[in-house]
Protein backbone atom coordinates (compact mmCIF):
# COMPACT_ATOMS: atom_id res chain seq x y z
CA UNK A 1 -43.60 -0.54 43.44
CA UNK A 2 -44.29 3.15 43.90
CA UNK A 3 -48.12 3.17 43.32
CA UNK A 4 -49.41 0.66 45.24
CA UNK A 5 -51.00 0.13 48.72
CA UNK A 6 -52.39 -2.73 50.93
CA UNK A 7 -55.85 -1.12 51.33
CA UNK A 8 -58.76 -2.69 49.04
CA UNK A 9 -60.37 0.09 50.26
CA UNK A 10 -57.87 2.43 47.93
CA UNK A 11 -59.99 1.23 45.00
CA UNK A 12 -62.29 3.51 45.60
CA UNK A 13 -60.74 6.53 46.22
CA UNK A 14 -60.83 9.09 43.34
CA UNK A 15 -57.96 9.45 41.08
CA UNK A 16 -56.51 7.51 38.72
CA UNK A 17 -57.87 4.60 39.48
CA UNK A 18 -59.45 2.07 36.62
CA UNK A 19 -62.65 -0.14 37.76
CA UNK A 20 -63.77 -3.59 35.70
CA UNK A 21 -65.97 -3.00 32.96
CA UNK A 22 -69.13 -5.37 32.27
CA UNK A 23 -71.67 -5.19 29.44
CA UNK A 24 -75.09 -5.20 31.73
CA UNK A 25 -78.11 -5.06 29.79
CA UNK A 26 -76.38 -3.88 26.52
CA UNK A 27 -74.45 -0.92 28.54
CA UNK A 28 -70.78 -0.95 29.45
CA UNK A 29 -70.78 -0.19 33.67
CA UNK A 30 -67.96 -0.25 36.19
CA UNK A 31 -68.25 -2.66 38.77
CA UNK A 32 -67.79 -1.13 42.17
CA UNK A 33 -64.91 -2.43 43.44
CA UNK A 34 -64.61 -4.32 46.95
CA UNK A 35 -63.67 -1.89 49.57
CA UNK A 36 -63.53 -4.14 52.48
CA UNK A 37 -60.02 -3.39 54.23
CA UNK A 38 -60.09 -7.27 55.59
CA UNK A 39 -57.20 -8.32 53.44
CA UNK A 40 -57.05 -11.93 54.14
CA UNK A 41 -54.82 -12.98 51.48
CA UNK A 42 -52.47 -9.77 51.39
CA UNK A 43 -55.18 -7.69 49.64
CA UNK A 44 -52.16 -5.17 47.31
CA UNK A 45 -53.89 -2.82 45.35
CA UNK A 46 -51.91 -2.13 42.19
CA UNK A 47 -51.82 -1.06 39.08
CA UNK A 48 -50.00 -2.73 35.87
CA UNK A 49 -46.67 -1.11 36.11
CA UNK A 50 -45.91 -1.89 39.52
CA UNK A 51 -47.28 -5.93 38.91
CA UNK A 52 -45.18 -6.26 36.41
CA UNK A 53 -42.15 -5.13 38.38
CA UNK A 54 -43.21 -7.73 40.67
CA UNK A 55 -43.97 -10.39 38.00
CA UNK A 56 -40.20 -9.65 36.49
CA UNK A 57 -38.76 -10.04 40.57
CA UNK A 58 -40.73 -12.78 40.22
CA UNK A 59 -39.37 -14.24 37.49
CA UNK A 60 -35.65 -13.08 38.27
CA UNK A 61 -35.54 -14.94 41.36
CA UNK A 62 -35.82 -12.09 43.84
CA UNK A 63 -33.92 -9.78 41.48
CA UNK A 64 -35.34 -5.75 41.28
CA UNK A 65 -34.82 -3.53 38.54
CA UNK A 66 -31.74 -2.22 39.33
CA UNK A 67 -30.19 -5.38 40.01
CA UNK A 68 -29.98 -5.60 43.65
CA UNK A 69 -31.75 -8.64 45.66
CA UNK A 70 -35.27 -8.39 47.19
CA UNK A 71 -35.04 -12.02 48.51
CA UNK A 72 -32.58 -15.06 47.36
CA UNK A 73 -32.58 -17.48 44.78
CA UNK A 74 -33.43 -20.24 47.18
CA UNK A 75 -36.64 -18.23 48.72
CA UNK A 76 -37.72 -18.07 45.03
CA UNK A 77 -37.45 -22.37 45.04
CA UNK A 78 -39.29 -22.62 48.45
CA UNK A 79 -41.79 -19.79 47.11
CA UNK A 80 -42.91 -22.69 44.17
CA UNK A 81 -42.54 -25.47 47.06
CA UNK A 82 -45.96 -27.51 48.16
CA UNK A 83 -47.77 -26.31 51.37
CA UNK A 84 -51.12 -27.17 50.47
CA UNK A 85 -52.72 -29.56 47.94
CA UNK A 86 -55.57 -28.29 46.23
CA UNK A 87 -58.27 -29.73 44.59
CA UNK A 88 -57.47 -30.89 40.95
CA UNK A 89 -60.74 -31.83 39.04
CA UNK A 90 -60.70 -32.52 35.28
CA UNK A 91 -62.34 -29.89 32.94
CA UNK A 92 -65.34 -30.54 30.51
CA UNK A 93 -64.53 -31.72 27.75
CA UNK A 94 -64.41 -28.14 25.67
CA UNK A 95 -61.55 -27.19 27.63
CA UNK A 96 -59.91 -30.63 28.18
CA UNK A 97 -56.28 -29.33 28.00
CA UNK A 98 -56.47 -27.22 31.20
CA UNK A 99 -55.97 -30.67 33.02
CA UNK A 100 -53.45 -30.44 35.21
CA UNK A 101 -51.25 -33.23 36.52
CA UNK A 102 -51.19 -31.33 40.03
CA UNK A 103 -52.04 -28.07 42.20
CA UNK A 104 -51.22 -26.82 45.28
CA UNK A 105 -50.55 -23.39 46.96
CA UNK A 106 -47.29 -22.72 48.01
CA UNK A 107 -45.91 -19.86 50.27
CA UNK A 108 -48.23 -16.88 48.10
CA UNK A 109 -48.24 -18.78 45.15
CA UNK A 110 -51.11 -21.21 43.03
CA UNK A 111 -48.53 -24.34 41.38
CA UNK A 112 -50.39 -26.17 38.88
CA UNK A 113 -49.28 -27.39 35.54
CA UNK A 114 -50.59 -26.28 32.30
CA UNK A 115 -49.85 -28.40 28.78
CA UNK A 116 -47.19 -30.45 31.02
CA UNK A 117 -45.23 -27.72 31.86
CA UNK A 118 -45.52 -26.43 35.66
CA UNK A 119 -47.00 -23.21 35.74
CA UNK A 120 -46.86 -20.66 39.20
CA UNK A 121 -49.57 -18.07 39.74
CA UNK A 122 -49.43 -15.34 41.31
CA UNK A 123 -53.23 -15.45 42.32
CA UNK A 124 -55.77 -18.17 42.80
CA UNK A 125 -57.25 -18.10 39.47
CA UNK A 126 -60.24 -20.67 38.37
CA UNK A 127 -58.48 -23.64 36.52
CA UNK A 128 -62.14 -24.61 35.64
CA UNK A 129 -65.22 -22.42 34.20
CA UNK A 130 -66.79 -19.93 36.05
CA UNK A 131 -70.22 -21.00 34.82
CA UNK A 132 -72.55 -21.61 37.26
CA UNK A 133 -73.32 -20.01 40.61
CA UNK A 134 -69.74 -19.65 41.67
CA UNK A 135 -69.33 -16.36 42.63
CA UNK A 136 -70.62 -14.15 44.92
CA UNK A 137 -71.56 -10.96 43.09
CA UNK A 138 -75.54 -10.54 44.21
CA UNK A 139 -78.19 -9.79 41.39
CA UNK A 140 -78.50 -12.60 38.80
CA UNK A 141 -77.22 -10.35 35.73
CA UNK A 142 -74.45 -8.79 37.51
CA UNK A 143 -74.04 -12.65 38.37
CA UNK A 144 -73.66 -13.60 34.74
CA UNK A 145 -72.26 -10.94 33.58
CA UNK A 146 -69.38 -11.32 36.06
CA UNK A 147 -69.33 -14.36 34.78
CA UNK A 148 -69.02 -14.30 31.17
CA UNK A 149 -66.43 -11.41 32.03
CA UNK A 150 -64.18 -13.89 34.03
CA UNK A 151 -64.47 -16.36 31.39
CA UNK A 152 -63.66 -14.23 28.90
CA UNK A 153 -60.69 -13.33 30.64
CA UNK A 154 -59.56 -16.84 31.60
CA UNK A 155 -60.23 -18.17 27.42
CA UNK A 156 -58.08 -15.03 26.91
CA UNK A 157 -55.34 -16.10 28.92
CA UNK A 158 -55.10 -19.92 28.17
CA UNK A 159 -54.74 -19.12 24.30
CA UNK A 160 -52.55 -16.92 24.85
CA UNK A 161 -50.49 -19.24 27.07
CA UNK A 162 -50.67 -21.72 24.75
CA UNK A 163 -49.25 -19.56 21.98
CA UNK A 164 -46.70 -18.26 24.33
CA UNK A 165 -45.37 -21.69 25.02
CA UNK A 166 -45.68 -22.39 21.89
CA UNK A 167 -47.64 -26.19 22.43
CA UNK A 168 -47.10 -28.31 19.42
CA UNK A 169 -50.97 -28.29 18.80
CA UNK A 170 -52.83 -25.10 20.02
CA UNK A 171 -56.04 -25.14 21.80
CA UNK A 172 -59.09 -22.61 20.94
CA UNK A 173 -60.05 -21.98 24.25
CA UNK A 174 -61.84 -18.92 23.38
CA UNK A 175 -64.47 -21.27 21.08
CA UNK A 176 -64.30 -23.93 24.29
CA UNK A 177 -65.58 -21.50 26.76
CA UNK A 178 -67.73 -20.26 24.28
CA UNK A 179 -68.98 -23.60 23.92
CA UNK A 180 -69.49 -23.97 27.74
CA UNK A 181 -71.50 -20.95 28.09
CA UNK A 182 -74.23 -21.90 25.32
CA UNK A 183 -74.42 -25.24 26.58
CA UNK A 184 -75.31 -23.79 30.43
CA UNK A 185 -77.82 -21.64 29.09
C-alpha cells in the first residue's frame, strides 16, 4: 500500500486526490473532506488501488501480493471473531432483506449477515437508511444531499451484493431506497 497515509488531514492536500461529489441545488460540488487528524478508528487515507490490495489480504487470509504473509490464517479467524455486539434493528419494509440474523464488531471489522450468508466489513457502514437526521454534515441541503448520496451508494451496493451472491430471488434495493426517500419527504 504505497499511496496511502494515516492523516485525514492528507485529504486535503493538493494532488491527486479525488473529493465526494453531491448534486446541491442542481450543481455537482465536492464535499470538503474532514481534515481532523483525530483518527479514532485508524483514520487510513487511501485510494482504490491500495484498498483493494488490502481487501484481497483480506480475503487471502493475511496473504500479500507476492505471496508472502502479512499476518496468519488464524489472526484472519480471530479478525471475524465477536468483541462487541451491535445493535441489530429490522429494516422498513422496502428494504426488508437487509435483516440480519446478527452484528457485531470484531477486532477492525463490522460482522453482520446479509441474505443468510455472514458478511465482514471492512468499515461501519449503515445496515439501515440514512434518511433522517443521522448525520452530521451542517446545512439542511448539504444534509440531504449527503444523504441521498449515501443511500445511493448503500442501494448500489446491496444489489450488487445480491447479484454477486447470486440469491435465488434478487432484491431491487435501488427502487426500495427509492421508495424510502419519497415516503420521508
Amino acid at each position: 500500500m504505497t499511496h496511502s497515509t494515516s492523516r485525514h488531514g492528507d485529504a486535503a492536500a493538493p494532488g491527486d486526490v479525488a473529493h465526494t461529489p453531491t448534486l446541491l441545488d442542481g450543481t455537482l460540488k465536492a464535499i470538503a473532506p474532514m481534515t481532523s487528524d483525530t483518527n479514532l478508528a485508524g483514520g487510513i487515507n487511501s485510494g482504490a488501488e491500495d484498498m483493494a490490495k488490502w481487501v484481497l489480504t483480506l480475503l487471502d487470509s493475511g496473504k500479500v501480493g507476492d505471496g508472502n504473509r502479512l499476518y496468519q490464517p488464524r489472526t484472519a479467524r480471530r479478525l471475524q471473531e465477536p468483541v462487541t455486539p451491535m445493535p441489530n434493528g429490522m429494516p422498513p419494509a422496502a428494504i426488508a432483506p437487509l435483516a440480519s440474523d446478527f452484528r457485531f464488531y470484531a477486532l477492525g471489522l463490522d460482522v453482520s449477515t446479509f441474505r443468510g450468508r455472514k458478511i465482514p466489513s471492512h468499515r461501519r457502514a449503515p445496515r439501515l437508511p440514512v434518511i433522517g437526521g443521522m448525520d452530521s454534515v451542517g446545512a439542511r441541503g448539504r444534509r440531504r444531499a449527503h444523504q441521498r448520496r449515501i443511500g445511493d451508494v448503500l442501494a448500489l451496493t446491496w444489489t450488487l451484493m445480491d447479484r454477486v451472491l447470486r440469491t435465488a430471488q434478487p432484491f431491487d434495493f435501488i427502487a426500495g431506497y427509492d421508495s424510502l426517500r419519497a415516503a420521508s419527504r
